[in-house]
Protein backbone atom coordinates (compact mmCIF):
# COMPACT_ATOMS: atom_id res chain seq x y z
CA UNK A 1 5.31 -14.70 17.08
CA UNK A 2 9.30 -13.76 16.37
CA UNK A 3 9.19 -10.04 15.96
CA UNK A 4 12.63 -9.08 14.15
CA UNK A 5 13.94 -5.42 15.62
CA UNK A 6 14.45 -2.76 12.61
CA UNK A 7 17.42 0.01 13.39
CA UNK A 8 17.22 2.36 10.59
CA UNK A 9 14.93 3.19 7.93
CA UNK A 10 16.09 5.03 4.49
CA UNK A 11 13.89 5.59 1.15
CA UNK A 12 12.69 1.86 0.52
CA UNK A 13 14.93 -0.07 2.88
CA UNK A 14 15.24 -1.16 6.27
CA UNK A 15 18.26 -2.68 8.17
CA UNK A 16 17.62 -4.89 11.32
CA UNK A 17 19.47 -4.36 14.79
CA UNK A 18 21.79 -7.68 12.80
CA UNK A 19 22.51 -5.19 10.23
CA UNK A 20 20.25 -7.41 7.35
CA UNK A 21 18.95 -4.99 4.90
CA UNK A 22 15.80 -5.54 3.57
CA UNK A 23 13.77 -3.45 0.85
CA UNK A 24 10.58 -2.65 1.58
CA UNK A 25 8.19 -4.32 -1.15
CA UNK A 26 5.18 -3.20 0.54
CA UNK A 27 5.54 -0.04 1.97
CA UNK A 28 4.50 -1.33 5.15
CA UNK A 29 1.17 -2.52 5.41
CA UNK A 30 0.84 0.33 1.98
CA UNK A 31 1.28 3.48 3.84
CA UNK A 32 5.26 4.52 3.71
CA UNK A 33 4.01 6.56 0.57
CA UNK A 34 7.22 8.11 0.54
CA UNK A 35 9.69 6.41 1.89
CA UNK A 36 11.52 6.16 5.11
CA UNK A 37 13.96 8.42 6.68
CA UNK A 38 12.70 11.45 5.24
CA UNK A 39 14.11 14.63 6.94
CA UNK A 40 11.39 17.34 6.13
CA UNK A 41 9.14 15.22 8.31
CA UNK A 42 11.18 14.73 11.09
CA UNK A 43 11.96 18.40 11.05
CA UNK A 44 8.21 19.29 10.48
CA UNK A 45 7.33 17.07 13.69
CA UNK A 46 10.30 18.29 15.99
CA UNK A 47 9.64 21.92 14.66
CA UNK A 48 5.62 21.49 15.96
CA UNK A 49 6.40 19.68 19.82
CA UNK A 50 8.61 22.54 19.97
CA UNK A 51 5.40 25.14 19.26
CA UNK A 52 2.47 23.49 21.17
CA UNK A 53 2.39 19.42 20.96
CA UNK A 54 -1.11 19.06 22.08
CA UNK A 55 -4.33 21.06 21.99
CA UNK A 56 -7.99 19.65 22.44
CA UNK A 57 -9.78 20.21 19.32
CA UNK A 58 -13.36 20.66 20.48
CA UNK A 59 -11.84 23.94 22.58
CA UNK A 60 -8.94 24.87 20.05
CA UNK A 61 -7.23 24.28 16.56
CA UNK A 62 -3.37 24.93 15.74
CA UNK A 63 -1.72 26.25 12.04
CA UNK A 64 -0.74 22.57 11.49
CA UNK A 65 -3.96 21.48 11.48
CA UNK A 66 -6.08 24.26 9.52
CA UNK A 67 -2.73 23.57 7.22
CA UNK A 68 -3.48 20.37 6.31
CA UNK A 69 -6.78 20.33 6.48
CA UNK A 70 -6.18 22.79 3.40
CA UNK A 71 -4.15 20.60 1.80
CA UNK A 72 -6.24 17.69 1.66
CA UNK A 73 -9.44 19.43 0.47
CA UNK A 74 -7.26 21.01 -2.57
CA UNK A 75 -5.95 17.28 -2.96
CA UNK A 76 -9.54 16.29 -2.62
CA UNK A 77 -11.89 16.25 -5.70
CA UNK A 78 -14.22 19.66 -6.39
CA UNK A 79 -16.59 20.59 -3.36
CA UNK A 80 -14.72 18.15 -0.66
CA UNK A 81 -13.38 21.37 1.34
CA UNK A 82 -14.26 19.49 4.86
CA UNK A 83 -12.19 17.57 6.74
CA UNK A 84 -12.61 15.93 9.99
CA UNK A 85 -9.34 14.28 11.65
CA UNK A 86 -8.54 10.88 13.54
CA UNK A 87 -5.86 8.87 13.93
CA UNK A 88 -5.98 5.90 11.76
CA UNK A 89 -7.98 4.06 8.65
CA UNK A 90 -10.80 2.37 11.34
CA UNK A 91 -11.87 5.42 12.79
CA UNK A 92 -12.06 7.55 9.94
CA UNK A 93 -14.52 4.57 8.20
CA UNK A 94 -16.37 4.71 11.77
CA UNK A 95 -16.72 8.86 11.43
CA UNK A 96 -17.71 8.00 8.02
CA UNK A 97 -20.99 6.17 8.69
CA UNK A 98 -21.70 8.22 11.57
CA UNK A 99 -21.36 11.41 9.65
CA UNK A 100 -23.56 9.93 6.92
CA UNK A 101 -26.26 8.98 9.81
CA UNK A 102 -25.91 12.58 11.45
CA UNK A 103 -26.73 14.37 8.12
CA UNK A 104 -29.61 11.92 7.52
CA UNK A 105 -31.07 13.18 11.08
CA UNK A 106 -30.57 16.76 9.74
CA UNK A 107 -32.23 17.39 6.94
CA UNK A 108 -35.19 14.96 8.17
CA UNK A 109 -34.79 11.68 7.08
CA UNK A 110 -34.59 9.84 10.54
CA UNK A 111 -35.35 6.53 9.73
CA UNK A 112 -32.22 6.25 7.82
CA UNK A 113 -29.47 4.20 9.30
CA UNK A 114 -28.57 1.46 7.71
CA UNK A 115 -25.23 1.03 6.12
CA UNK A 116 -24.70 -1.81 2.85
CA UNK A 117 -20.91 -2.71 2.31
CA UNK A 118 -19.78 -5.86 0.13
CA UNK A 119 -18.35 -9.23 1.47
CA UNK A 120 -14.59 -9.44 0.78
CA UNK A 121 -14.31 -6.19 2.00
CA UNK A 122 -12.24 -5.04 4.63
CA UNK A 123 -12.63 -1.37 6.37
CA UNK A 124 -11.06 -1.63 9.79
CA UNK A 125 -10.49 -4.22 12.90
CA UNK A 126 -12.88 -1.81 15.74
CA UNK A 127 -16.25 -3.24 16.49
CA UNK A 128 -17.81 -0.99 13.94
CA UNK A 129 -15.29 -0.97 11.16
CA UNK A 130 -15.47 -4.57 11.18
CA UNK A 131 -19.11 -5.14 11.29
CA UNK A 132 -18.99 -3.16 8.14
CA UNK A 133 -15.92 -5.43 7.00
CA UNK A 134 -16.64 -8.54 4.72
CA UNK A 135 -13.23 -9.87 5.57
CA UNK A 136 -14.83 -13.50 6.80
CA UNK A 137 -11.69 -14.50 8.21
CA UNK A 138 -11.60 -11.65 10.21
CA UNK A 139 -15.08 -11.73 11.26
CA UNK A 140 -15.24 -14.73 12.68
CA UNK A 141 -13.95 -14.87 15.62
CA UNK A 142 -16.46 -11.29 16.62
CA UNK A 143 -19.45 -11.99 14.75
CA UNK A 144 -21.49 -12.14 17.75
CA UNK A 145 -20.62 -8.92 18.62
CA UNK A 146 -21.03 -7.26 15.58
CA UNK A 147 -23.48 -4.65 14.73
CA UNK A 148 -26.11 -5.82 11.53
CA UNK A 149 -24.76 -4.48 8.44
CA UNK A 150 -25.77 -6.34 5.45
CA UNK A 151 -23.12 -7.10 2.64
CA UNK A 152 -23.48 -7.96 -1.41
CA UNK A 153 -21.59 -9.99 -3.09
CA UNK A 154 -17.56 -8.14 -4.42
CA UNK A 155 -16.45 -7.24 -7.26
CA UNK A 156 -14.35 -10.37 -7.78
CA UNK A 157 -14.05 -10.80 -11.79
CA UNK A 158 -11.28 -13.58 -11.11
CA UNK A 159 -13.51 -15.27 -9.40
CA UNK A 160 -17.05 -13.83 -10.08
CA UNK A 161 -20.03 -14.52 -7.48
CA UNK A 162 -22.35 -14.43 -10.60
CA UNK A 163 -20.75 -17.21 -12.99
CA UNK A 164 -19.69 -14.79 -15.17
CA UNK A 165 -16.74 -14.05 -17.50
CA UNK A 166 -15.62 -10.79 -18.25
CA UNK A 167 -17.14 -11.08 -21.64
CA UNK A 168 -20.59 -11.81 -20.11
CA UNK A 169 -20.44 -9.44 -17.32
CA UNK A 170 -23.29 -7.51 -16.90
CA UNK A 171 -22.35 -5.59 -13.75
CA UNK A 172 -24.44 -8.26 -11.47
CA UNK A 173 -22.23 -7.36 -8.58
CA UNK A 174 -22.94 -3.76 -8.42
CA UNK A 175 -26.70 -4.29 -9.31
CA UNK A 176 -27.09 -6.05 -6.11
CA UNK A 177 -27.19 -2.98 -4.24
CA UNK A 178 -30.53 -1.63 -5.82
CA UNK A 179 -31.78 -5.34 -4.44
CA UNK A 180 -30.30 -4.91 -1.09
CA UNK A 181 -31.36 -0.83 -1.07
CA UNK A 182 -35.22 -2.15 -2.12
CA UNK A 183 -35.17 -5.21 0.57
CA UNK A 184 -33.80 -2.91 3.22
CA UNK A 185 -36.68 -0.23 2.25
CA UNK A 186 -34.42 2.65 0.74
CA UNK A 187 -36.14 4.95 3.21
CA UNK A 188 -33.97 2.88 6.10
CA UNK A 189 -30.49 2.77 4.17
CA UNK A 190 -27.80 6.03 5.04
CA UNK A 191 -24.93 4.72 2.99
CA UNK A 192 -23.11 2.36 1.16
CA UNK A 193 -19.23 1.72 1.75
CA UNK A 194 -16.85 0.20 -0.65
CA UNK A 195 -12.80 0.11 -1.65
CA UNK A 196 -11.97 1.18 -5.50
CA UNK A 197 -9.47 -1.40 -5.23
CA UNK A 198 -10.06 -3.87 -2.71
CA UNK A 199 -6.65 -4.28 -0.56
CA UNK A 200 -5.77 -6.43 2.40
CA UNK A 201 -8.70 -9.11 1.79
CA UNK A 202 -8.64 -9.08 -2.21
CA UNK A 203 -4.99 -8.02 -3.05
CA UNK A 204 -5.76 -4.81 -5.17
CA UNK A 205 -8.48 -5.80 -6.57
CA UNK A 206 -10.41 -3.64 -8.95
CA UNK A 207 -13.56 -3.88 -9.88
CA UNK A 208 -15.05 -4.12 -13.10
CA UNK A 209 -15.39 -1.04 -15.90
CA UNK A 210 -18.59 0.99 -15.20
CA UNK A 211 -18.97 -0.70 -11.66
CA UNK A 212 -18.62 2.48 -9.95
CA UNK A 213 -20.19 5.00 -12.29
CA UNK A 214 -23.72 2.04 -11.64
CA UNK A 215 -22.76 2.31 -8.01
CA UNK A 216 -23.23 5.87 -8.30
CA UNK A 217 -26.42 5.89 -10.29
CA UNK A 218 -28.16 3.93 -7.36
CA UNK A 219 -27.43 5.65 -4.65
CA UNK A 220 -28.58 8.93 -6.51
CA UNK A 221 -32.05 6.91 -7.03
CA UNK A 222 -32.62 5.67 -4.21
CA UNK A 223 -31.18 8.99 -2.05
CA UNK A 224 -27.98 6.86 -0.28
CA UNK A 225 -24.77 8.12 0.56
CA UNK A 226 -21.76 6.65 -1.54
CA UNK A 227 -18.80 6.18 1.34
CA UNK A 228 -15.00 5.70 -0.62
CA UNK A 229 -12.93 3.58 1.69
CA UNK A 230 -9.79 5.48 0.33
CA UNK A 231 -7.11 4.26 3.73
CA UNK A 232 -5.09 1.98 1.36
CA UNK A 233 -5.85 3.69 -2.33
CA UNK A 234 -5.70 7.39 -1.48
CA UNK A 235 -2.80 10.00 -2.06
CA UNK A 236 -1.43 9.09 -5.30
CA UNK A 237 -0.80 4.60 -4.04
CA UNK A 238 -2.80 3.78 -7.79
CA UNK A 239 -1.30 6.21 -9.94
CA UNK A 240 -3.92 8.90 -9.75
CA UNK A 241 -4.58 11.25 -6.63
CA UNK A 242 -7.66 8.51 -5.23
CA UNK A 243 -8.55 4.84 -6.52
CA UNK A 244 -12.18 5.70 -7.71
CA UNK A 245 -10.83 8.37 -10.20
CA UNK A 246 -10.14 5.57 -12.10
CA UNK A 247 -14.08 5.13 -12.22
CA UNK A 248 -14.56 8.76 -12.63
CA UNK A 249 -16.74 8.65 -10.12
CA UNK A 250 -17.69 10.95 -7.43
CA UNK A 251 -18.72 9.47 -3.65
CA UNK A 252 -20.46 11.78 -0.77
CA UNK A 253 -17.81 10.87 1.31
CA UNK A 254 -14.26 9.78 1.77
CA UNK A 255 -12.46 7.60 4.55
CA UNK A 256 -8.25 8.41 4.18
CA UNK A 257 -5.38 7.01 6.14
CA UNK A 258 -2.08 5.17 5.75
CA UNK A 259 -0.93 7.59 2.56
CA UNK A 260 -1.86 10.83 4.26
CA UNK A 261 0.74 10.49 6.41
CA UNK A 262 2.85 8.40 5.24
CA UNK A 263 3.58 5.97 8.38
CA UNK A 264 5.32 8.89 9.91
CA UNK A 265 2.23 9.48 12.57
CA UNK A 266 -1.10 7.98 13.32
CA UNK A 267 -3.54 10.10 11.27
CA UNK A 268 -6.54 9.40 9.55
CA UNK A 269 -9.09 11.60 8.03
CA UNK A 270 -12.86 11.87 6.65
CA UNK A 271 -13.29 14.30 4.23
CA UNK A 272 -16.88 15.72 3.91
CA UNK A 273 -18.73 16.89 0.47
CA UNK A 274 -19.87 20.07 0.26
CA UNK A 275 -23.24 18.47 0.26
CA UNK A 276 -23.12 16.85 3.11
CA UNK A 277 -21.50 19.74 4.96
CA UNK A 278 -24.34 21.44 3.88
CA UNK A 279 -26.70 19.36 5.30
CA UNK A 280 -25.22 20.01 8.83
CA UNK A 281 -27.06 22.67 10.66
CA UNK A 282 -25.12 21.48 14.19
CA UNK A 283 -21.67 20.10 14.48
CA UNK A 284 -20.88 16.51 14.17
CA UNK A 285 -21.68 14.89 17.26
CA UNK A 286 -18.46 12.57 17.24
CA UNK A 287 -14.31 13.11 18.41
CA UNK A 288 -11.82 11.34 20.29
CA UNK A 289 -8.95 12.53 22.64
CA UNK A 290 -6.05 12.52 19.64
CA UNK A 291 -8.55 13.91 16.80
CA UNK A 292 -6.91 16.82 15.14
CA UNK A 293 -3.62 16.01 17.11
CA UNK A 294 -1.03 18.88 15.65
CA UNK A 295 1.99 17.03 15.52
CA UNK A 296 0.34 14.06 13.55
CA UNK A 297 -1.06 16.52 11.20
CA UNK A 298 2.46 18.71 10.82
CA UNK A 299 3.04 15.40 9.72
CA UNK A 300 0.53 15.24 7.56
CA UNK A 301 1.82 18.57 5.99
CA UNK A 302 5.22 17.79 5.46
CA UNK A 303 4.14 14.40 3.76
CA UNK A 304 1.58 16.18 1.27
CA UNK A 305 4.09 18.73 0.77
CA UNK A 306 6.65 16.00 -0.27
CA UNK A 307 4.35 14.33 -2.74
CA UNK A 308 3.69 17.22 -4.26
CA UNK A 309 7.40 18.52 -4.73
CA UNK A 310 8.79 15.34 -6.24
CA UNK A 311 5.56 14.68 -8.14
CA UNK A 312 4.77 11.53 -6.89
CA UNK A 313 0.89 10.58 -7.97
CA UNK A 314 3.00 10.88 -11.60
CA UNK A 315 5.70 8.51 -10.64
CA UNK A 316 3.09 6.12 -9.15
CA UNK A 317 1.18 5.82 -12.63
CA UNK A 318 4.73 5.93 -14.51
CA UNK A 319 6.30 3.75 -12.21
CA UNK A 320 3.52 1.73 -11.74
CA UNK A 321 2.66 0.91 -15.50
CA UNK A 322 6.43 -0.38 -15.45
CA UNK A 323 5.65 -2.50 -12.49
CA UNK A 324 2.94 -4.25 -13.99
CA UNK A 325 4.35 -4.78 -17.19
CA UNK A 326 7.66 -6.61 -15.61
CA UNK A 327 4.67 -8.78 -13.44
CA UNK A 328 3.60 -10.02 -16.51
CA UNK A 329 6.21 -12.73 -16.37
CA UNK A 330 5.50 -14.47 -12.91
CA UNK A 331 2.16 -15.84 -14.87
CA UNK A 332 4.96 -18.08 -16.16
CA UNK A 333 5.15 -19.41 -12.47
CA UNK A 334 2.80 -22.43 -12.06
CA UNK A 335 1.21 -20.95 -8.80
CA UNK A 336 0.42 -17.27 -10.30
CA UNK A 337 -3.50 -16.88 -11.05
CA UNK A 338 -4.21 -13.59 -11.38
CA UNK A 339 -2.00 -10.67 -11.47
CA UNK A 340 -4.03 -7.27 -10.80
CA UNK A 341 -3.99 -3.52 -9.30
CA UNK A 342 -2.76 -0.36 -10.62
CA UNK A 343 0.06 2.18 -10.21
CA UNK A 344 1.86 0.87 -7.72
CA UNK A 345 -0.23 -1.20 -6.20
CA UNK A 346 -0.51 -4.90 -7.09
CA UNK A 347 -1.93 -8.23 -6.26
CA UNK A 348 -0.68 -11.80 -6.84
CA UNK A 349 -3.46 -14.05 -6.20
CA UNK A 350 -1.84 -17.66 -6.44
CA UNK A 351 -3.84 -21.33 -7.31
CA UNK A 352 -2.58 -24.55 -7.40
CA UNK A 353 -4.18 -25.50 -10.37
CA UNK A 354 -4.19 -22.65 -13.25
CA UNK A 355 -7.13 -24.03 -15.28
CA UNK A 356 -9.81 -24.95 -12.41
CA UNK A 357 -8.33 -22.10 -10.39
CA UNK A 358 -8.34 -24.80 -7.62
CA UNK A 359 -6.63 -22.64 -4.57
CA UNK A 360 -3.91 -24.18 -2.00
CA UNK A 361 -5.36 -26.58 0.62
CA UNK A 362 -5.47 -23.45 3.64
CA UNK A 363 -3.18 -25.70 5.91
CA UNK A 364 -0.42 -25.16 3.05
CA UNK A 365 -0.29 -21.73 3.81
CA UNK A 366 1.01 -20.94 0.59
CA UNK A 367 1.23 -17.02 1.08
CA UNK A 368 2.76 -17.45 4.06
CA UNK A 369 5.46 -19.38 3.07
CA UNK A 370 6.43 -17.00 0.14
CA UNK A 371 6.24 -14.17 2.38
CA UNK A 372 8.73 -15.71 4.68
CA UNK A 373 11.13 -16.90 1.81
CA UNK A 374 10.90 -13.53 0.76
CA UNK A 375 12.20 -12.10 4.03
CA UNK A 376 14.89 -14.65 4.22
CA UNK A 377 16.23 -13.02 0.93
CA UNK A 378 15.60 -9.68 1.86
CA UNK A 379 12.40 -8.79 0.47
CA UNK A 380 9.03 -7.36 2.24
CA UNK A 381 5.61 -8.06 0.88
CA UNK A 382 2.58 -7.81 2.41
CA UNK A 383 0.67 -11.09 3.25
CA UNK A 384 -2.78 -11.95 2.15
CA UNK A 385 -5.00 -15.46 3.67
CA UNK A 386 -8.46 -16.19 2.96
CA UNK A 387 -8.83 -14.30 -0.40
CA UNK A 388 -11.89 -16.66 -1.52
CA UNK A 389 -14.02 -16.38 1.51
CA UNK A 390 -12.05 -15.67 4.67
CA UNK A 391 -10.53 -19.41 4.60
CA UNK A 392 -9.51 -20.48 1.43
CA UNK A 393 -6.94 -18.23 -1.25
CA UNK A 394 -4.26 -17.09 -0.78
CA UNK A 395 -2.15 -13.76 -2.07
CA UNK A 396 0.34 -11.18 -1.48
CA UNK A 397 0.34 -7.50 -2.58
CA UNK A 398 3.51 -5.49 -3.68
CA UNK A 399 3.21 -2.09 -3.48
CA UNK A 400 6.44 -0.45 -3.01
CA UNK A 401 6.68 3.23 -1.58
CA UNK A 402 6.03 5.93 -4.46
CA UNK A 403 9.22 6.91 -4.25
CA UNK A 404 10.84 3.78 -5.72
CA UNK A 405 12.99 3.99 -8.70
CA UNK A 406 12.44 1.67 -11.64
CA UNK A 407 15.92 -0.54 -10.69
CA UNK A 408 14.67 -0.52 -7.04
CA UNK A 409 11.38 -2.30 -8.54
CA UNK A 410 13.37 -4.35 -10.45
CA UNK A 411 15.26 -5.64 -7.59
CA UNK A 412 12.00 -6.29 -5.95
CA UNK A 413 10.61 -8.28 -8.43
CA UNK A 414 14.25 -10.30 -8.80
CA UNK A 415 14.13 -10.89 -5.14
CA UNK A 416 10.23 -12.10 -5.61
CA UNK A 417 11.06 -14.11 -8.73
CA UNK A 418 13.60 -15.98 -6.51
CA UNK A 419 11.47 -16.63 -3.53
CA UNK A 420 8.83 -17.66 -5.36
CA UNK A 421 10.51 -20.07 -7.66
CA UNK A 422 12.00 -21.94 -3.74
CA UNK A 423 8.40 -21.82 -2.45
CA UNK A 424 7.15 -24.19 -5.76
CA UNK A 425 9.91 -26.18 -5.61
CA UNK A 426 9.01 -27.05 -1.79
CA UNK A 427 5.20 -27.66 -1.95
């Protein structure tokens, strides 16, 4: 694998040590929320190794870290004032099912451990993240090592598990739960984790109107845990401050990464309900050696602090409705199937065949091909194989950081427009 060696990073570009600039059509894999190069950060981090750079946070706790702690619960929606820190998206999905199995044990439901996610999912490459994971492709080279976590079917309206259309849809996919809850035996399930917006496996993918708020009604019946995978959707990436607002929904408990800190340092959080909290009459039984780390989360600070100076949950859902409306034209390219996502964060699932939806024979490696005739004109996306079932499908997802200007999308979406048009010409 060629890695190319980047020099210098500034607001939504990149320059290799060759001095190529490239602009950054992805935000990384969708977690330079606000851009590279940005000097309150740097400052924020320098400022804290200066103060105390490490502390172990089952002994001690610094002002970064009771700061942004702070920060995210008033980011948070009503009555999530807890927050328990890691240092990335797998771990806080991990703390996440282990916090919902924990408050299970303490308020005297023991038999509950069981955790339902959805195929088509993806929530992390550890052992545990990924047995939760539907991402086949991923999966398969582990599966005997994974732990037993039983899936239902995604919310996939492109390409619905059901037969359905959207004008027949009646919400099969998120009625599968209350038949995996009952053939579990709802007295054994803790939780059920899903994405709003399905990223690296799906390519933004929503799911349908009302999914969530059904989601929601079953767990309450049946006494689960609702988990939010929020790593790739949370801190403003959709155009409102977490994906499943957009479902006006409420979970029990949220997973964060990427966003929070905005690529700058390894930091990753699960946010507690006050419900859940509640239900703790011991502490959680769970930490590694960088958890709370105070320079990630000065960090963390300085990023939230950013995003809330310059606004930029607003300029996502501006921004992002101007995005989709210029994507509306690449369904003029013969390989474009579905266009989807929201604020800016998009997906570009591609077919060979528009009307039978017939996908690209895998060893075309259609995705991969635009994504490298993207970089050749100085464009970064981020890459998506195996968006049918782990094998066949392919997509990208363009999801710029929040801090793009309109013209700076626009020049994305040239430089896409270009690459794209090559790639059909040459399969």
């Amino acid at each position: 694998m060629n890695l190319h060696e980047m020099v210098k990073g500034e607001g939504v570009y990149l320059w290799s040590k060759d001095g190529e600039r490239f602009i950054d059509g992805s935000a990384g894999p969708i977690c330079v929320n606000i851009g590279h190069g940005v000097k309150e950060v740097a400052d924020a981090v320098h400022t804290q190794m200066k103060q105390v750079s490490y502390v172990h946070s089952s002994h001690f706790i610094t002002t970064s870290v009771s700061d942004c702690a702070k920060k995210i619960a008033k980011f948070a929606p009503d009555n999530f004032n807890h927050v328990y820190f890691c240092s990335g998206g797998s771990l806080a999905t991990e703390a996440a099912v282990k916090m919902a199995r924990q408050y299970y044990l303490q308020i005297g439901e023991p038999k509950r451990s069981r955790i339902i996610a959805r195929w088509q999912s993806y929530h992390g490459n550890t052992l545990g993240a990924l047995s939760m994971s539907g991402n086949m492709g991923r999966r398969r080279r582990y599966v005997p090592m994974l732990l037993d976590v039983p899936h239902i079917a995604p919310a996939y309206c492109y390409r619905c598990w059901f037969g359905k259309t959207r004008d027949t849809c009646d919400l099969e996919c998120a009625r599968a739960l209350d038949t995996q809850i009952r053939a579990e035996g709802p007295e054994y399930v803790a939780a059920f984790i899903a994405e709003p917006f399905v990223g690296a496996t799906l390519g933004a993918l929503p799911a349908a109107p009302g999914y969530f708020q059904l989601i929601r009604e079953i767990c309450d019946e049946h006494g689960v845990l609702f988990i939010s995978d929020e790593v790739m959707t949370g801190f403003g990436r959709t155009g409102k401050k977490w994906g499943l607002n957009h479902w006006e929904t409420v979970p029990d408990i949220i997973a964060t990464a990427k966003g929070l800190s905005g690529g700058y340092m390894p930091l990753g959080a699960t946010i507690a309900s006050d419900k859940v909290f509640d239900g703790f009459g011991e502490p959680f039984a769970h930490g590694h050696t960088y958890g709370s780390h105070p320079v990630a989360c000065a960090a963390g600070v300085a990023v939230l602090d950013y995003m809330n100076k310059h606004n930029l949950v607003e300029r996502s859902r501006v921004n992002g409705k101007y995005l989709h409306k210029k994507l509306e034209s690449f369904y003029d390219h013969p390989s474009v199937g579905d266009i989807r996502g929201s604020g800016l964060f998009a997906g570009i699932e591609f077919v060979k065949n528009k009307e039978t939806k017939e996908p690209f024979a895998p060893e075309t490696k259609f995705h991969r091909r635009v994504v490298d005739k993207c970089f050749d004109n100085g464009l970064l996306v981020y890459p998506g194989p195996g968006t049918i079932d782990g094998v066949r499908g392919d997509h990208i997802i363009v999801a710029p950081p929040l801090v793009a200007s309109k013209e700076e999308i626009d020049e994305i979406l040239g430089l896409l427009d270009k690459s794209l048009t090559e790639v059909e010409k040459e399969v």
